[in-house]
N, C-alpha and C. Protein backbone atom coordinates (compact mmCIF):
# COMPACT_ATOMS: atom_id res chain seq x y z
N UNK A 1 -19.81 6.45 -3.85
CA UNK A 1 -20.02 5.04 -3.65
C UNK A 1 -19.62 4.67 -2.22
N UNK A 2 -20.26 3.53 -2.14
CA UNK A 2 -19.76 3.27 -0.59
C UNK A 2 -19.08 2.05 -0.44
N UNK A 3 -18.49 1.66 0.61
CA UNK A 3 -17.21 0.44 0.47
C UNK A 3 -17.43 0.17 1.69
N UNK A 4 -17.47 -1.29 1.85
CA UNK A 4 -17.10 -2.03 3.56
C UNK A 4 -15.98 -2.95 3.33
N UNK A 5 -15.12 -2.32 4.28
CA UNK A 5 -13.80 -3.11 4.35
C UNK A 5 -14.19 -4.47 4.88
N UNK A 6 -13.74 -5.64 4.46
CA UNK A 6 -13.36 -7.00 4.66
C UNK A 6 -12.39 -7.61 5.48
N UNK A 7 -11.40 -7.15 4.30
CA UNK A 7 -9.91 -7.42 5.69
C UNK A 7 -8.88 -6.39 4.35
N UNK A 8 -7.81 -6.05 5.51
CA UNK A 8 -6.76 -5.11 5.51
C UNK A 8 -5.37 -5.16 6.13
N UNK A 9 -4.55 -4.84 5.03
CA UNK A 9 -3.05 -5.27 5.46
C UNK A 9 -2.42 -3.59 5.72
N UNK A 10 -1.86 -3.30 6.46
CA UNK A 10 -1.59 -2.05 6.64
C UNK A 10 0.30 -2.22 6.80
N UNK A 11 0.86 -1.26 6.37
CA UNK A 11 2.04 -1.09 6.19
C UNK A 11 2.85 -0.79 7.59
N UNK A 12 2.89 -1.70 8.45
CA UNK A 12 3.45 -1.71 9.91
C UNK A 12 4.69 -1.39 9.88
N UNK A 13 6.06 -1.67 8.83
CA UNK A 13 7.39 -1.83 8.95
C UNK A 13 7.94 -1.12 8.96
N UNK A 14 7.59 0.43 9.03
CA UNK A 14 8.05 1.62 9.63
C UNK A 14 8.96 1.67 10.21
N UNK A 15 10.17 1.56 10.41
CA UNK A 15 11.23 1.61 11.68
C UNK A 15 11.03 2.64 12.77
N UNK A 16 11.19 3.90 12.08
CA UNK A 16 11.07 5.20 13.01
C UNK A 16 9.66 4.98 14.02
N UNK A 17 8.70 4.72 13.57
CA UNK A 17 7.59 4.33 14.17
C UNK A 17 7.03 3.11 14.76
N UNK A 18 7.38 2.70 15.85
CA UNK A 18 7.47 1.38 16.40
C UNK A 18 5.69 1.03 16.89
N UNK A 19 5.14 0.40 16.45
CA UNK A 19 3.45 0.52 16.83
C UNK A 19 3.28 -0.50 17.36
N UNK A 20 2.83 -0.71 18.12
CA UNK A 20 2.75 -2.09 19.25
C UNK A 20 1.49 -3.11 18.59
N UNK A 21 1.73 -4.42 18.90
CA UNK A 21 1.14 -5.27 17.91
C UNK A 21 -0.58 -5.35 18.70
N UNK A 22 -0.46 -5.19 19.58
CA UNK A 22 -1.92 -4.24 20.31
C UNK A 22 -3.08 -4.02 19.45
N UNK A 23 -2.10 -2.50 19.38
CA UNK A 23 -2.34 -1.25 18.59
C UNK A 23 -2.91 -1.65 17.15
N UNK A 24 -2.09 -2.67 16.74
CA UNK A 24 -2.06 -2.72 14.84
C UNK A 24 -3.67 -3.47 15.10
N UNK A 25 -3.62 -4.88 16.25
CA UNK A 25 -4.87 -5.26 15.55
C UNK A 25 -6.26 -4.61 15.70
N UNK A 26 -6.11 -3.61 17.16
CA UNK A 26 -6.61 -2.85 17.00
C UNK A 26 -7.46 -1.98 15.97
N UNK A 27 -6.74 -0.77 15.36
CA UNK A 27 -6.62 -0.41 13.71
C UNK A 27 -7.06 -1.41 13.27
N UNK A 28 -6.98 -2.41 13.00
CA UNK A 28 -6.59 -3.48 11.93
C UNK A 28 -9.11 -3.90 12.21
N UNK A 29 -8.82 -4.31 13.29
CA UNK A 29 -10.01 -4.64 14.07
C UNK A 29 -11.17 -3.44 13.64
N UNK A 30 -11.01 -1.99 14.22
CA UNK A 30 -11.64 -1.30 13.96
C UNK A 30 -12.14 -0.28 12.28
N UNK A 31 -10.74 -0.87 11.37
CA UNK A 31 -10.67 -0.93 9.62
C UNK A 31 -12.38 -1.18 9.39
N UNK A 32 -12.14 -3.34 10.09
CA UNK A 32 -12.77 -4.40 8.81
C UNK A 32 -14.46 -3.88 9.44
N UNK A 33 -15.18 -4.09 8.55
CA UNK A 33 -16.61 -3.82 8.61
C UNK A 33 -16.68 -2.23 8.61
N UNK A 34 -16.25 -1.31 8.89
CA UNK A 34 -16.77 -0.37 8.64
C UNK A 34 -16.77 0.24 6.93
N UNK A 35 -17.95 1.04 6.86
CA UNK A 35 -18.06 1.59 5.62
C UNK A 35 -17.46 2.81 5.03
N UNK A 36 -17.31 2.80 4.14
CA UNK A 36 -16.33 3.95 3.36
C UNK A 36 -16.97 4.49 2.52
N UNK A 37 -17.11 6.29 2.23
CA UNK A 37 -17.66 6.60 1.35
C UNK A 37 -16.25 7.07 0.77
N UNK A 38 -16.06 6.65 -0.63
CA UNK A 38 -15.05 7.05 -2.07
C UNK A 38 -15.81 7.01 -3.41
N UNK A 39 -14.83 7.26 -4.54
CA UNK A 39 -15.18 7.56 -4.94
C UNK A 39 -14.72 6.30 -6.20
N UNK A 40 -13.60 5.73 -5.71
CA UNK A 40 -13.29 4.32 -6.54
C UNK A 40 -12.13 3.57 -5.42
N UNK A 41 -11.58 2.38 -5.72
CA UNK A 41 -10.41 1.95 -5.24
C UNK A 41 -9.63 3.09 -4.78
N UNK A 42 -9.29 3.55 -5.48
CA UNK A 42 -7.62 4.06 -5.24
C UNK A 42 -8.32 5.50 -3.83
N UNK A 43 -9.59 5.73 -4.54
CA UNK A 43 -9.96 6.56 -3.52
C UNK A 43 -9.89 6.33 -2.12
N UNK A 44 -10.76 5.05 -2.29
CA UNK A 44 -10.67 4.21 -0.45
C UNK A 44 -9.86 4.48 -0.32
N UNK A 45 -8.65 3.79 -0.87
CA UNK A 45 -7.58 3.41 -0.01
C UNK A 45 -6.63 5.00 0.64
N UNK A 46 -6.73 5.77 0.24
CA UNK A 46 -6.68 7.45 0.37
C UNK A 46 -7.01 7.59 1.55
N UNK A 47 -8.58 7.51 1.46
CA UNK A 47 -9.53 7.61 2.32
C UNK A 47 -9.12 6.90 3.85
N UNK A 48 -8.87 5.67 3.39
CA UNK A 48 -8.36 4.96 4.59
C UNK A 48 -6.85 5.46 5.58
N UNK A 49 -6.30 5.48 4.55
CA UNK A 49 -4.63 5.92 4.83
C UNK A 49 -4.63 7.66 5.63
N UNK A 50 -5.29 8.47 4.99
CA UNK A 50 -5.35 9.81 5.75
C UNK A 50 -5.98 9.70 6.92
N UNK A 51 -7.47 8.49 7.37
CA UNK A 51 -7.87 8.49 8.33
C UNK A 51 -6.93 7.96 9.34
N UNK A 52 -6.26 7.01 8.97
CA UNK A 52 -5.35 6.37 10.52
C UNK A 52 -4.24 6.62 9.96
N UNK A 53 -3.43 7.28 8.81
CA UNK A 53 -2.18 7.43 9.13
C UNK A 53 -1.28 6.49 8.81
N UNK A 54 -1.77 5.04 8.26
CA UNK A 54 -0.79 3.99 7.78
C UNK A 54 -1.12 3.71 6.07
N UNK A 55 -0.23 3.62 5.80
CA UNK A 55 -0.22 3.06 4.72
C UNK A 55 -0.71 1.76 4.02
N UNK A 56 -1.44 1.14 2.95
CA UNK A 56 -2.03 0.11 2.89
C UNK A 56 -1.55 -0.84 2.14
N UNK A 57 -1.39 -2.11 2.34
CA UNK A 57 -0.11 -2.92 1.52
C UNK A 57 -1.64 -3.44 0.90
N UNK A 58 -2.40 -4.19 1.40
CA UNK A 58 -3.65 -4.66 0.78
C UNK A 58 -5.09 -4.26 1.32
N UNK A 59 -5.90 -4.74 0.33
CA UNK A 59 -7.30 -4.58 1.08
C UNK A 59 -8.13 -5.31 0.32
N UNK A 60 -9.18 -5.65 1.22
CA UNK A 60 -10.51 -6.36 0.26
C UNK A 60 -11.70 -6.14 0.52
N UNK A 61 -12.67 -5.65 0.05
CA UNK A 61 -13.94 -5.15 0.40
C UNK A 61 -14.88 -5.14 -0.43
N UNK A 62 -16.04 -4.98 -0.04
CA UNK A 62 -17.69 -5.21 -1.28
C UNK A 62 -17.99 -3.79 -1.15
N UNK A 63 -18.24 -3.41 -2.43
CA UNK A 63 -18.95 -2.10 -2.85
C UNK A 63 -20.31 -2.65 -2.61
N UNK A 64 -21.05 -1.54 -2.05
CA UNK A 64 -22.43 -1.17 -0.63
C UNK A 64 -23.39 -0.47 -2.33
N UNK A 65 -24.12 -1.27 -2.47
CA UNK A 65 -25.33 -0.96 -3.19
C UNK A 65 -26.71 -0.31 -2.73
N UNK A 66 -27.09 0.87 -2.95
CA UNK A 66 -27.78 1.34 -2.37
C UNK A 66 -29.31 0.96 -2.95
């Protein structure tokens, strides 16, 4: 299935890892609109998290009907 992110909360509060607020909207910027191929929810969010490395507090997106 395919997924386009909407909007996305990503888990910034890392201590050890200080990410500049730049950076986040950045990520944050380059997340929303792009498409995701998974395989359900929990998949995306997998999907998402292994690609950049942060963790996801929320997300909202429309499953892509082919």
């Amino acid at each position: 299935m395919q997924f386009q992110v909407t909007a996305i909360e990503f888990d910034f509060d890392d201590e050890i890892a200080q990410f500049p607020i730049e950076n986040q909207q950045d990520l944050i910027s380059e997340t929303i609109g792009q498409i995701w191929d998974a395989d359900d929810e929990d998949d995306l969010v997998e999907e998402i998290t292994c690609a950049t490395g942060w963790c996801i507090r929320s997300i909202d997106y429309h499953h892509i009907l082919k």
